[in-house]
C-alpha atoms as a PDB file:
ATOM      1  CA  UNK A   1     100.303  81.879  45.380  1.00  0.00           C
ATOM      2  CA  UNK A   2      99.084  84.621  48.231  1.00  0.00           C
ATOM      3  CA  UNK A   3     102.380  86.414  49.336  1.00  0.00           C
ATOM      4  CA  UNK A   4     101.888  87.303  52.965  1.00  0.00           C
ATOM      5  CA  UNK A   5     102.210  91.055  53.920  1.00  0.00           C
ATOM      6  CA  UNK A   6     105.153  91.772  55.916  1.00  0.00           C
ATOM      7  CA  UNK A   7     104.846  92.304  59.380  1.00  0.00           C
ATOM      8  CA  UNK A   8     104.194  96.378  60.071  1.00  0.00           C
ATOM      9  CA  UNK A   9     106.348  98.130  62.685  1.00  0.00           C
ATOM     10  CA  UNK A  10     104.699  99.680  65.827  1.00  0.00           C
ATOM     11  CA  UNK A  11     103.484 103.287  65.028  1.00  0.00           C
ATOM     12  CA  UNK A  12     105.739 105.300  66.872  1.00  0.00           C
ATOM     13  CA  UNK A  13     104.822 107.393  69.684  1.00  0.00           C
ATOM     14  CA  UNK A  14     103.430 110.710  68.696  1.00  0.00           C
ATOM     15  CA  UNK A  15     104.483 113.463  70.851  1.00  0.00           C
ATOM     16  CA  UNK A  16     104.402 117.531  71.303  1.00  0.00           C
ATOM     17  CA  UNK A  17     106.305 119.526  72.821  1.00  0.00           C
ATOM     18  CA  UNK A  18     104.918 123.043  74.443  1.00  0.00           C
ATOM     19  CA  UNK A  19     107.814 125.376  75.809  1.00  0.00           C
ATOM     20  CA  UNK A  20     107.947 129.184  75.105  1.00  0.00           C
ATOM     21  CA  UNK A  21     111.746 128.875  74.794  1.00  0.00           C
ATOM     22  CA  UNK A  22     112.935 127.523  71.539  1.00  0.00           C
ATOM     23  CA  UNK A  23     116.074 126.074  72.877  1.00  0.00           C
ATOM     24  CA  UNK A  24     114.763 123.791  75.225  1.00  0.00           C
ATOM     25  CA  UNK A  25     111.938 122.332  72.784  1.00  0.00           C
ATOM     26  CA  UNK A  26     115.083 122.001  70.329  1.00  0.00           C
ATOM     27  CA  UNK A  27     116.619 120.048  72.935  1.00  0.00           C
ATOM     28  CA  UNK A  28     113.663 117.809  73.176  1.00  0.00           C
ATOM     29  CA  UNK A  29     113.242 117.251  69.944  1.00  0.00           C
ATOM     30  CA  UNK A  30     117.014 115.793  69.647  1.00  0.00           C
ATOM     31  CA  UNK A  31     116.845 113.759  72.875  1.00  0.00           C
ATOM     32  CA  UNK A  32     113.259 111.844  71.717  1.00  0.00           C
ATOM     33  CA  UNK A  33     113.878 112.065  67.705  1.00  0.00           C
ATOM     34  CA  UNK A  34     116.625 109.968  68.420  1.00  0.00           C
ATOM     35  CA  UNK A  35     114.645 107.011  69.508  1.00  0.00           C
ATOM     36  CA  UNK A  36     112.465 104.893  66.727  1.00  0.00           C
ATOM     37  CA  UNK A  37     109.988 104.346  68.909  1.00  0.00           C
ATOM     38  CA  UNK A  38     109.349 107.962  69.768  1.00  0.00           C
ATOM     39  CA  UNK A  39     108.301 110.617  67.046  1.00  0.00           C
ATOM     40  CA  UNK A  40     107.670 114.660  67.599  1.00  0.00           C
ATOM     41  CA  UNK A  41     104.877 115.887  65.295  1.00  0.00           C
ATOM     42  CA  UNK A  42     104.679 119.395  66.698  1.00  0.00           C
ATOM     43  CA  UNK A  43     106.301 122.319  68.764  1.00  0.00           C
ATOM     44  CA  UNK A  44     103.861 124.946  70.663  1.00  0.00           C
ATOM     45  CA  UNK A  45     105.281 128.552  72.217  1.00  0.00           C
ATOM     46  CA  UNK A  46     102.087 128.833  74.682  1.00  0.00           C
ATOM     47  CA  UNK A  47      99.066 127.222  75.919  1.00  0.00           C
ATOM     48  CA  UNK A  48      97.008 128.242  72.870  1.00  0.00           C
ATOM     49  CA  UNK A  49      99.040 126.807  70.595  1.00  0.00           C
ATOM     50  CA  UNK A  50      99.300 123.570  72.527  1.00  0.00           C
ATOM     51  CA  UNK A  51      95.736 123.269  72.353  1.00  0.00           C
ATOM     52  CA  UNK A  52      95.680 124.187  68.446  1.00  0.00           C
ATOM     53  CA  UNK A  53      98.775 121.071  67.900  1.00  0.00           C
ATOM     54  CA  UNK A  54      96.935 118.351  69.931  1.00  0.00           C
ATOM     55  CA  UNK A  55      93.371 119.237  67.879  1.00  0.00           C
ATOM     56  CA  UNK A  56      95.097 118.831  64.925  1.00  0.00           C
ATOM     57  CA  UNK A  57      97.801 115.723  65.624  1.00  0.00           C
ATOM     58  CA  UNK A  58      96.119 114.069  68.239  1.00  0.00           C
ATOM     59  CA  UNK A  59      99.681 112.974  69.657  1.00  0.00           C
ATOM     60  CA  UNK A  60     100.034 110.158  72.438  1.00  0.00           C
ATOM     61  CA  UNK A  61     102.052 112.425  74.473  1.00  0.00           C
ATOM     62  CA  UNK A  62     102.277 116.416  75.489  1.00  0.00           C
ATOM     63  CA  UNK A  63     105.182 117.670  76.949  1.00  0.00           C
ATOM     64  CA  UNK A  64     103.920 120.836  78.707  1.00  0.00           C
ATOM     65  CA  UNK A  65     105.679 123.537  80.219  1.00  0.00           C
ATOM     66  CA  UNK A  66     103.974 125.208  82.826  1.00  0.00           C
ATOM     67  CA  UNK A  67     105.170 129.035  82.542  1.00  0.00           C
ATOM     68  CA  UNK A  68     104.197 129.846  78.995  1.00  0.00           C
ATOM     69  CA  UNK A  69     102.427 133.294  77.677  1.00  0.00           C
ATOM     70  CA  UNK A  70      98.858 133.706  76.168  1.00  0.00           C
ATOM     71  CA  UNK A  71      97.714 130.908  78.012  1.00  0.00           C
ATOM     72  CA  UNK A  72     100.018 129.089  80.584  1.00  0.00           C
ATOM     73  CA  UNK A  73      99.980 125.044  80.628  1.00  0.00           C
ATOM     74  CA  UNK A  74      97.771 124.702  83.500  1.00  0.00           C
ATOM     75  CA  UNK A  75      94.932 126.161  81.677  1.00  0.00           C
ATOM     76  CA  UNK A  76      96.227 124.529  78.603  1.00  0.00           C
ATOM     77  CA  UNK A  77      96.509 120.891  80.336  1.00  0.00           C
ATOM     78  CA  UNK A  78      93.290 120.815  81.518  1.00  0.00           C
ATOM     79  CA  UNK A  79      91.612 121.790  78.313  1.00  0.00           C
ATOM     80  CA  UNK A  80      93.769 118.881  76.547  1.00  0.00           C
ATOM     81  CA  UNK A  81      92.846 116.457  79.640  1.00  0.00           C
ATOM     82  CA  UNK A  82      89.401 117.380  79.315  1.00  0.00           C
ATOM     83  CA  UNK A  83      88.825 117.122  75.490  1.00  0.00           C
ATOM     84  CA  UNK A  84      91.439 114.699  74.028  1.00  0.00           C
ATOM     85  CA  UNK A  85      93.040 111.188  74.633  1.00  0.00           C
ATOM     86  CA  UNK A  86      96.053 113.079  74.476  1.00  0.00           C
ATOM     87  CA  UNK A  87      98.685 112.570  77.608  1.00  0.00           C
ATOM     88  CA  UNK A  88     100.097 115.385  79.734  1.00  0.00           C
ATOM     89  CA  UNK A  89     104.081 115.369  80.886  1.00  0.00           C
ATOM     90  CA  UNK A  90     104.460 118.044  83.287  1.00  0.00           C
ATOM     91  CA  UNK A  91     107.748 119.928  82.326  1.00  0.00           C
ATOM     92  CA  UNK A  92     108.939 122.162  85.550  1.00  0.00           C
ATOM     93  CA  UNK A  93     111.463 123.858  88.042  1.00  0.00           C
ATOM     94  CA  UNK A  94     111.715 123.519  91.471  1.00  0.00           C
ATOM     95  CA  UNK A  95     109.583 127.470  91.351  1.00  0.00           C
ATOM     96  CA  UNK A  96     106.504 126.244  89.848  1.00  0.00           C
ATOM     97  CA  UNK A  97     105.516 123.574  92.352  1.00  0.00           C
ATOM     98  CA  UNK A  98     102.364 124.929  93.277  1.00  0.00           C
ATOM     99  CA  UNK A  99     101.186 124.416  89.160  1.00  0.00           C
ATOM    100  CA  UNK A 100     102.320 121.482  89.020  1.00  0.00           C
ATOM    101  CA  UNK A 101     100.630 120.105  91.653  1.00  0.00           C
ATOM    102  CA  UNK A 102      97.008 121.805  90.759  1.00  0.00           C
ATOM    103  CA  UNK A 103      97.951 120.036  86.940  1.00  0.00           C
ATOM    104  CA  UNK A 104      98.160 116.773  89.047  1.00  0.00           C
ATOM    105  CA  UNK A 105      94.808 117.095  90.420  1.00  0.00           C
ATOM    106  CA  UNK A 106      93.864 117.834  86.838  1.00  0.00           C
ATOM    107  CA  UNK A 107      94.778 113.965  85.529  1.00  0.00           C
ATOM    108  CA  UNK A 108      98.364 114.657  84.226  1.00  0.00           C
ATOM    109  CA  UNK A 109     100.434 111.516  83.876  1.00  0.00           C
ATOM    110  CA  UNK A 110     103.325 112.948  85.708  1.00  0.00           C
ATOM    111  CA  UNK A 111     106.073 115.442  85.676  1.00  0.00           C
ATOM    112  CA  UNK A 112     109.481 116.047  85.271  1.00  0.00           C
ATOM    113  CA  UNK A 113     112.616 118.412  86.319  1.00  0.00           C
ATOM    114  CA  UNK A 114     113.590 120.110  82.953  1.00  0.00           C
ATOM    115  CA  UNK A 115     117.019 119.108  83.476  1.00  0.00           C
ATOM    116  CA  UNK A 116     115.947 115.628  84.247  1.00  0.00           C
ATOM    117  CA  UNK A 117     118.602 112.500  82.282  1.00  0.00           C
ATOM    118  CA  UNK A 118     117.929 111.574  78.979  1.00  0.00           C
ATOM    119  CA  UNK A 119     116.867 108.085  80.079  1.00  0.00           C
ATOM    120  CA  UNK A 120     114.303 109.200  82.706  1.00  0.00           C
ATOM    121  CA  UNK A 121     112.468 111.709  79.533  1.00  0.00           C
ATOM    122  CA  UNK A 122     112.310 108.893  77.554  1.00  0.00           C
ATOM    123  CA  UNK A 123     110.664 106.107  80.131  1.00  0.00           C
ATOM    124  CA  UNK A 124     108.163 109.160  81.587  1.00  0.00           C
ATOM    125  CA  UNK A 125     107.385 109.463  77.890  1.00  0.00           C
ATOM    126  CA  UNK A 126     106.813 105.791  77.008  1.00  0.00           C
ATOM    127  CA  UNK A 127     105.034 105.298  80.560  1.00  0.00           C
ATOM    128  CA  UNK A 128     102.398 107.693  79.701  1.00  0.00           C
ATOM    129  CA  UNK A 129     101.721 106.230  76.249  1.00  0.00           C
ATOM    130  CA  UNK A 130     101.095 103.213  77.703  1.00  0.00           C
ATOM    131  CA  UNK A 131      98.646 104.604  79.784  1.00  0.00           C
ATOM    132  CA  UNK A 132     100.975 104.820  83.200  1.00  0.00           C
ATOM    133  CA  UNK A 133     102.783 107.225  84.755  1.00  0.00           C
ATOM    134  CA  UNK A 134     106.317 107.909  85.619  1.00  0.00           C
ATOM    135  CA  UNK A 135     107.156 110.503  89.043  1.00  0.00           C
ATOM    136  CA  UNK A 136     110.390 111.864  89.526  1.00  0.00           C
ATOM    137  CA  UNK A 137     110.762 110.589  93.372  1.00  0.00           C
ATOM    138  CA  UNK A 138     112.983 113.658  93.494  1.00  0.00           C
ATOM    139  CA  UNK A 139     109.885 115.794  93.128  1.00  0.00           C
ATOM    140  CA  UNK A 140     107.402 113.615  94.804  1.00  0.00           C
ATOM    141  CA  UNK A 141     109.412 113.816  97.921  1.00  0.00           C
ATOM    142  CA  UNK A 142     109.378 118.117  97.967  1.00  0.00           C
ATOM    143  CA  UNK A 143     106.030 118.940  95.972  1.00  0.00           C
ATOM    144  CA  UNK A 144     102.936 116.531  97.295  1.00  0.00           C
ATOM    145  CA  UNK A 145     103.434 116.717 100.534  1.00  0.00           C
ATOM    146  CA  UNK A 146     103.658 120.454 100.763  1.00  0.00           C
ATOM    147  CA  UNK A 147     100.761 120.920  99.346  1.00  0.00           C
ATOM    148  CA  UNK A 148      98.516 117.513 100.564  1.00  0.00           C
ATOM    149  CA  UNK A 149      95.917 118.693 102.999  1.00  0.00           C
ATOM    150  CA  UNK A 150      97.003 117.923 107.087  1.00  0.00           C
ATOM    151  CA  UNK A 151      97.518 114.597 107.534  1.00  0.00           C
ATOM    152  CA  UNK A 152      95.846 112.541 109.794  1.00  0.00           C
ATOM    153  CA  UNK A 153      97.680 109.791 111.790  1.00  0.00           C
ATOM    154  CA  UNK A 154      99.676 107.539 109.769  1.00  0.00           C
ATOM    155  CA  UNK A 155      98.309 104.421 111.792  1.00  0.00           C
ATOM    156  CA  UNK A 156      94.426 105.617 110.596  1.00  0.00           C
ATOM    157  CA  UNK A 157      93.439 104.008 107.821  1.00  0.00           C
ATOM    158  CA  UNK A 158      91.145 106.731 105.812  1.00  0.00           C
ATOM    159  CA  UNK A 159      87.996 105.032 104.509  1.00  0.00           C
ATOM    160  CA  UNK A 160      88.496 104.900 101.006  1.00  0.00           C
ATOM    161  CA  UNK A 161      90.922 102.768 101.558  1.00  0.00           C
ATOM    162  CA  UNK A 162      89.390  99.828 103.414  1.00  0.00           C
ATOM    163  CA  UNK A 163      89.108  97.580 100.057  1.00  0.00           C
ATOM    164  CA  UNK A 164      92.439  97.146 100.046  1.00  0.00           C
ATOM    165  CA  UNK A 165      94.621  94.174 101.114  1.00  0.00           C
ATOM    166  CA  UNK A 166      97.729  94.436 103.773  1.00  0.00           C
ATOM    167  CA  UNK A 167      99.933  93.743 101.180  1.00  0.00           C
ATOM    168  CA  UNK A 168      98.482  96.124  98.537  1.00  0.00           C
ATOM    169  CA  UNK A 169      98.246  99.021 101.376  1.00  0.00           C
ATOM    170  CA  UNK A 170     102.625  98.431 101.652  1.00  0.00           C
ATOM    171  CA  UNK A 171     102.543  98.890  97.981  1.00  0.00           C
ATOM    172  CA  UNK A 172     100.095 102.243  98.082  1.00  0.00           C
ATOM    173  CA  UNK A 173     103.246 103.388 100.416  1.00  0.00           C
ATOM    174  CA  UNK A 174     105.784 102.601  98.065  1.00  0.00           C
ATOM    175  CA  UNK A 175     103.985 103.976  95.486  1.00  0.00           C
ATOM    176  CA  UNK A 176     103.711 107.066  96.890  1.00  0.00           C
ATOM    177  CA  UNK A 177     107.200 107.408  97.849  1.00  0.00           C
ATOM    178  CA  UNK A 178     107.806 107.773  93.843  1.00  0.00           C
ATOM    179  CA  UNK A 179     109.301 104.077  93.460  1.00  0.00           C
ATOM    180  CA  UNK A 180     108.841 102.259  90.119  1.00  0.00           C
ATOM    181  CA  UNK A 181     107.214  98.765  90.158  1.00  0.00           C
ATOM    182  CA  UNK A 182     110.726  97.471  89.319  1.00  0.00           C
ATOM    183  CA  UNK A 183     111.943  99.463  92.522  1.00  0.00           C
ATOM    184  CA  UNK A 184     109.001  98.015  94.862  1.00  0.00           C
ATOM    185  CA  UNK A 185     109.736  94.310  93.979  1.00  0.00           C
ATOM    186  CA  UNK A 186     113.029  94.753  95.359  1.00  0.00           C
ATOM    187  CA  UNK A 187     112.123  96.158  98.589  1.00  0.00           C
ATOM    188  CA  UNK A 188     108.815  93.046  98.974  1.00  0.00           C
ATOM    189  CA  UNK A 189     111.215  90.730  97.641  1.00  0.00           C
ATOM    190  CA  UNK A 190     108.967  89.549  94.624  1.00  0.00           C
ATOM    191  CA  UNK A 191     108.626  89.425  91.089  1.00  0.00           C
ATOM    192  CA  UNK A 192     108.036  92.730  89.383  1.00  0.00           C
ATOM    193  CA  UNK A 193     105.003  91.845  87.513  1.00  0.00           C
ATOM    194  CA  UNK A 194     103.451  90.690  90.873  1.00  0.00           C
ATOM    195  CA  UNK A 195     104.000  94.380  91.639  1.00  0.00           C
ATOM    196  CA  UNK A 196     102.191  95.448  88.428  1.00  0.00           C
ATOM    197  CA  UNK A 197      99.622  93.450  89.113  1.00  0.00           C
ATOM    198  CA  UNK A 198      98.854  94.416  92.759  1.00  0.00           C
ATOM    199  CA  UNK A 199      98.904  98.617  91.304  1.00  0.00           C
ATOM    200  CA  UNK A 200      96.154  97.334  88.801  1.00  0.00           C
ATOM    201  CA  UNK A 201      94.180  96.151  91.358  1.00  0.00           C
ATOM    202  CA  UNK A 202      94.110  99.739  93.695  1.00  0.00           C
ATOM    203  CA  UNK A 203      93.413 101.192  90.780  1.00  0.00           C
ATOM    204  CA  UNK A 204      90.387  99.775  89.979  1.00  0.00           C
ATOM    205  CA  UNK A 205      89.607  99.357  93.649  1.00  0.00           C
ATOM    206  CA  UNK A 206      90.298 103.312  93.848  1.00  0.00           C
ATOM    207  CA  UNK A 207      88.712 104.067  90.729  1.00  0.00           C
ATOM    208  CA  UNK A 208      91.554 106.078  89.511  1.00  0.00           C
ATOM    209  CA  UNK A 209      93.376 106.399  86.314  1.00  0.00           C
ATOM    210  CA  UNK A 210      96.726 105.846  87.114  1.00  0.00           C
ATOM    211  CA  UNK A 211      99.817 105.809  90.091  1.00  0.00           C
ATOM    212  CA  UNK A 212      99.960 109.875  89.661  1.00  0.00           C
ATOM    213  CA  UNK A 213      96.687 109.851  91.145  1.00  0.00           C
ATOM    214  CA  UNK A 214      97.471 107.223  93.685  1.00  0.00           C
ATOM    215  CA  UNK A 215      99.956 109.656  94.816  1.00  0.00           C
ATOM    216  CA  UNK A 216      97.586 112.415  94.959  1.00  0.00           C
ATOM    217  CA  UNK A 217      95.104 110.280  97.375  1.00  0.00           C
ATOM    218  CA  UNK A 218      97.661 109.092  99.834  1.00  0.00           C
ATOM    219  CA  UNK A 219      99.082 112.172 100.945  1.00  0.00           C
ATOM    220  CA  UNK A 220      95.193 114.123 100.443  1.00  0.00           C
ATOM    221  CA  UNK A 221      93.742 111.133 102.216  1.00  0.00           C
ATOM    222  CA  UNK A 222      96.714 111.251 104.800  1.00  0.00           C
ATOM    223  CA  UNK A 223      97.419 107.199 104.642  1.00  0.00           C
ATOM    224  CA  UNK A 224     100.925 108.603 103.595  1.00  0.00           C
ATOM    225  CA  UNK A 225     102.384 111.539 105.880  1.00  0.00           C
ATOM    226  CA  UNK A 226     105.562 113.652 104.815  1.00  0.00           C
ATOM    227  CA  UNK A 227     107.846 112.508 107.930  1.00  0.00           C
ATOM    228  CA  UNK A 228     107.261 108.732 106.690  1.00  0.00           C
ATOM    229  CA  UNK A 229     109.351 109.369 103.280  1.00  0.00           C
END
């Protein structure tokens, strides 16, 4: 008789941490070792030694400080980004906007206050390994608009964005605004995966990767202006 093989657990999700301080990538480690799903494979002190971890674990997920010596996770992020299927969490302080922003650009999957819950660290880290992206609205609120180019009248519609239906511009807003899919049902008054459906579709009308970047166009483009959130 052919014994059937016992069904195999989901590989957890591979992460690495990058922080020059040892405490805080201690902390990290506790907060995500904690979870079964989640597993951290390596610790880098700089940039360099981010790059060296991801070459040689290939995780799902980076957690990357910005302010790090030898090479400083901007530089660092974009040589991950550009080489690996690896994801990049943005790890900063209210003082490093201005990286975190250019890291954006770059095709990070989002970022995160280093003294952000427990609970939001965990989803940002299971978003990206899904291949989504979480945004503090916290963040989103302070960092893209300051740095989005001027924006045109809210009421213009920039070209890029003609493809897109009435209902699917209301969710661009909302998405820009840093509110979850779960969030944006609530406010439309329908089901969440109608909402998850309707961010697949910019996407691939956009040709972007993820709701990070939709973030990046609205404010760039100037559909979204900083006195409408």
């Amino acid at each position: 008789m052919t014994s059937v093989p016992a069904h195999t657990a989901a590989k957890p999700i591979s992460v690495v941490v990058a922080d020059d301080q040892r405490l805080v990538r201690a902390g990290f480690r506790v907060i995500l070792s904690a979870e079964p799903d989640i597993e951290v494979v390596g610790e880098a002190a700089d940039g360099l030694e981010a790059i060296a971890q991801v070459r040689a674990l290939a995780p799902a997920v980076v957690l990357m400080d910005i302010r790090m010596p030898n090479m400083d996770g901007l530089s660092a992020a974009a040589r991950i980004l550009a080489s690996s299927q690896s994801r990049v969490l943005v790890l900063t302080t209210f003082d490093a906007d201005e990286y975190v922003y250019e890291t954006l650009k770059l095709g990070a999957s989002g970022f995160l206050l280093k003294d952000a819950p427990p609970d939001q660290l965990l989803a940002a880290v299971r978003c990206a390994a899904a291949g989504d992206a979480l945004i503090d609205p916290s963040i989103t609120r302070r960092l893209i608009p300051r740095f989005a180019r001027a924006a045109r009248p809210d009421s213009v519609i920039p070209a890029r964005l003609h493809e897109l239906t009435a209902r699917e511009l209301d969710v661009l807003r909302l998405v820009a605004k840093g509110l979850s899919n779960a969030e944006i049902a609530d406010q439309l008054v329908v089901e969440e995966s109608t909402i998850k459906t309707h961010v697949s579709r910019i996407l691939t009308k956009l040709a972007l990767r993820d709701r990070v970047q939709l973030v990046v166009l609205a404010y760039e483009s100037g559909f979204v202006v900083p006195d409408a959130i």
